[in-house]
Protein backbone atom coordinates (compact mmCIF):
# COMPACT_ATOMS: atom_id res chain seq x y z
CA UNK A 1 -2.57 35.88 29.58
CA UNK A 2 -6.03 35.14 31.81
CA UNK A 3 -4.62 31.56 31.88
CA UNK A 4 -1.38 32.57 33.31
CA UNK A 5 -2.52 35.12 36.08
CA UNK A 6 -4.70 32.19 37.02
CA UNK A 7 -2.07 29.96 37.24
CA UNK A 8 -0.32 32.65 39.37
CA UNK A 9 -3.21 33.37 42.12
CA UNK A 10 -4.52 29.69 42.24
CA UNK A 11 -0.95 27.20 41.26
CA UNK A 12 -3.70 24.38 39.50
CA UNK A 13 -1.81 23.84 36.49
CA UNK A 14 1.72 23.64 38.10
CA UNK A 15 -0.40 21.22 40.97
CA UNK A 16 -1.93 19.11 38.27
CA UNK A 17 1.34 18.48 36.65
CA UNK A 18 3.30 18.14 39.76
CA UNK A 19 5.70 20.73 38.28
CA UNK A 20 5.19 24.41 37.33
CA UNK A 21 7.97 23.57 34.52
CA UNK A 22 5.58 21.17 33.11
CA UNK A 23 2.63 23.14 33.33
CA UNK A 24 4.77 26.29 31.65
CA UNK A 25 5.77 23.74 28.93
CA UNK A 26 2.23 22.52 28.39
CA UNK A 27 0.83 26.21 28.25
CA UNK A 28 3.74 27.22 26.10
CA UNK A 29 3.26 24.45 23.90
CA UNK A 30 -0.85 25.64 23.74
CA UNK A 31 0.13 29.30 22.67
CA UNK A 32 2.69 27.93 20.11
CA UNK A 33 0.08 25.77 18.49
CA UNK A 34 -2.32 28.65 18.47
CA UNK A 35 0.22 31.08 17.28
CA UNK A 36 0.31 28.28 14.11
CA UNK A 37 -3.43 28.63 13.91
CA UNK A 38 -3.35 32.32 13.76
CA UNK A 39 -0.55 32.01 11.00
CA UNK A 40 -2.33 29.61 8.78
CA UNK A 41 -5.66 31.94 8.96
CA UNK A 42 -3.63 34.98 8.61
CA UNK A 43 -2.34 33.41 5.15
CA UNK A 44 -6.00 31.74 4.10
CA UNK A 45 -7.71 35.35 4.63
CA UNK A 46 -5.03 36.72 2.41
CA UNK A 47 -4.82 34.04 -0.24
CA UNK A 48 -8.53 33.89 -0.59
CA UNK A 49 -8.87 37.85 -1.27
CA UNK A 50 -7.50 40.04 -4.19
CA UNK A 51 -4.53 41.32 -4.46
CA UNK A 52 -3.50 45.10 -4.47
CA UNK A 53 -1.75 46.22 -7.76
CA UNK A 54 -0.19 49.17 -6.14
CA UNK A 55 1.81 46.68 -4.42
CA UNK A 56 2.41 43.89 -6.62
CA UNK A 57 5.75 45.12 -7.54
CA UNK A 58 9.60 43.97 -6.93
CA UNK A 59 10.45 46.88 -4.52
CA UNK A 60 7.24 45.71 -2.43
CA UNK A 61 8.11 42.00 -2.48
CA UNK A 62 11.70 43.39 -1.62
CA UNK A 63 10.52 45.76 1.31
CA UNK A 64 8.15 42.92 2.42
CA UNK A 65 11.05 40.09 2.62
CA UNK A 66 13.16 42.87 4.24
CA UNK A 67 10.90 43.06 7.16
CA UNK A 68 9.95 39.20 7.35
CA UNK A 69 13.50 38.86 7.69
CA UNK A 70 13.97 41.37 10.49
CA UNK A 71 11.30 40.01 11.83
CA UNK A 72 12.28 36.77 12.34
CA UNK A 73 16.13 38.06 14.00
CA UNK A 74 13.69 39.84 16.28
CA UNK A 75 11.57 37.03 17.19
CA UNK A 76 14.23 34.19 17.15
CA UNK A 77 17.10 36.42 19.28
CA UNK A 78 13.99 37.09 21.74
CA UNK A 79 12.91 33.27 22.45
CA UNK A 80 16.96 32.27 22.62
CA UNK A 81 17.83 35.38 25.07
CA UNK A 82 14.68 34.23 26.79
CA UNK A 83 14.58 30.44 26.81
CA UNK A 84 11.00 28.30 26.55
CA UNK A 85 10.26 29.82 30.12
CA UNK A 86 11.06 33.20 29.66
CA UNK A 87 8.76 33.39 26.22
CA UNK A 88 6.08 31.53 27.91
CA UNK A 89 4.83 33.01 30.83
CA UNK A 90 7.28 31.28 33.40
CA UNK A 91 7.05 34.10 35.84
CA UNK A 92 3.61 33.58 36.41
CA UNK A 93 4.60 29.88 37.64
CA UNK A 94 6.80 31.49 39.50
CA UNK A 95 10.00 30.69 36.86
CA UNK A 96 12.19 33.75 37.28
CA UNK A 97 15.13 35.05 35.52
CA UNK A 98 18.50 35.34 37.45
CA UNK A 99 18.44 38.77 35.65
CA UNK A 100 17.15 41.28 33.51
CA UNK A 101 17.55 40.25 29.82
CA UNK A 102 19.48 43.46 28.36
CA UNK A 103 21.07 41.73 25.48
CA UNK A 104 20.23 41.68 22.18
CA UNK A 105 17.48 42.24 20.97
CA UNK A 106 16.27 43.89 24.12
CA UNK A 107 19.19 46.29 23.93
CA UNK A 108 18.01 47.52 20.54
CA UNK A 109 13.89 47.45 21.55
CA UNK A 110 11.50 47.03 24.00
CA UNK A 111 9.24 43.60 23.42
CA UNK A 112 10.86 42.66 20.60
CA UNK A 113 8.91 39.26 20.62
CA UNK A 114 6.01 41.30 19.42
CA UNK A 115 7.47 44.02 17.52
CA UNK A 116 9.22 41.33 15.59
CA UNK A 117 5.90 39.13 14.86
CA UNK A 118 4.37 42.45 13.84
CA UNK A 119 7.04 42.74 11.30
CA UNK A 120 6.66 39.52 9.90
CA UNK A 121 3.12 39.62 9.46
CA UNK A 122 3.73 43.45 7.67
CA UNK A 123 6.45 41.56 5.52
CA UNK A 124 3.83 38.77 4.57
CA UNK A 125 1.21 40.76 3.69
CA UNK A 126 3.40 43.49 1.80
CA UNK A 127 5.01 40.18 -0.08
CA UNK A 128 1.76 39.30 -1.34
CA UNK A 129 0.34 42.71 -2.25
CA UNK A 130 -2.59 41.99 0.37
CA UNK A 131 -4.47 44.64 1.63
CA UNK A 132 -6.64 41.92 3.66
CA UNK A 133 -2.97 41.17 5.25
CA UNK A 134 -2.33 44.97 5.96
CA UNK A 135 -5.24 45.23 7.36
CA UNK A 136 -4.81 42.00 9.86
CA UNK A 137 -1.29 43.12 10.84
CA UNK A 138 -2.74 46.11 11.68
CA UNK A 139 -5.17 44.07 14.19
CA UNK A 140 -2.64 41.95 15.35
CA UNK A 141 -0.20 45.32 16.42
CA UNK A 142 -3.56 46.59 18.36
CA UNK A 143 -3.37 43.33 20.27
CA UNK A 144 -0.17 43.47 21.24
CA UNK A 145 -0.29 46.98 21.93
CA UNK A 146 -3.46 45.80 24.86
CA UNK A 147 -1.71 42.95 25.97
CA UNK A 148 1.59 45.59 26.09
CA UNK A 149 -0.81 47.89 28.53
CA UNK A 150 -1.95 44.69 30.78
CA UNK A 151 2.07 43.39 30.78
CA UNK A 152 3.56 46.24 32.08
């Protein structure tokens, strides 16, 4: 987010690649690879710890797939209603939208990019009984709900 209301006051990125497409692309392609990062870790921290036995259970599993699944509609639905710009930060290179997005799933919930990577991570962790997992989604929700203040 600091990187794109830089790019908005000072226009480096978009002059150093002679195109604020490519430099939206490029930053894009920096959170995607981080978001990868954050996954992998997210799994490692929960692998590496016990699991709870309250939770190992079919209904769990169940619930947690369940949510993974909605999860992903969420997140997918979001990016293609969006487009690459849209996702990534375009309007602070100055990409707009024609027009409001108001179909689904923003018809249904407000940011459901992060609403729906919250749900994932709850369906992960609830899949494999990890209280280290319901504890990181719970981190990862606070984050969205600060960048959620600073967005709007």
């Amino acid at each position: 987010m600091q990187v794109a209301r830089w790019e908005q006051r000072t226009r480096k990125l978009s002059r150093a690649f002679r195109s604020p497409y490519l430099a939206c692309y490029f930053l894009g392609s920096i959170i995607l690879l981080l978001n990868v990062l954050r996954s992998h870790c997210f799994t490692q921290a929960m692998m590496s710890q016990p699991k709870m036995e309250d939770l190992d259970n079919h209904t769990t599993y169940f619930l947690g797939l369940a949510l993974l699944g909605g999860g992903i509609v969420f997140v997918l639905s979001s990016f293609f209603a969006l487009g690459f710009t849209g996702t990534f930060l375009g309007d602070y290179f100055g990409i707009l939208k024609e027009a409001r997005v108001t179909s689904f799933p923003f018809n249904v919930l407000d940011n459901p990019m992060y609403w729906g990577s919250t749900a994932n991570y709850l369906g992960w962790a609830l899949m494999h009984a990890s209280p280290t997992g319901l504890l990181l989604t719970v981190l990862v929700a606070i984050v969205y709900v600060v960048a959620l203040l600073y967005e709007e």
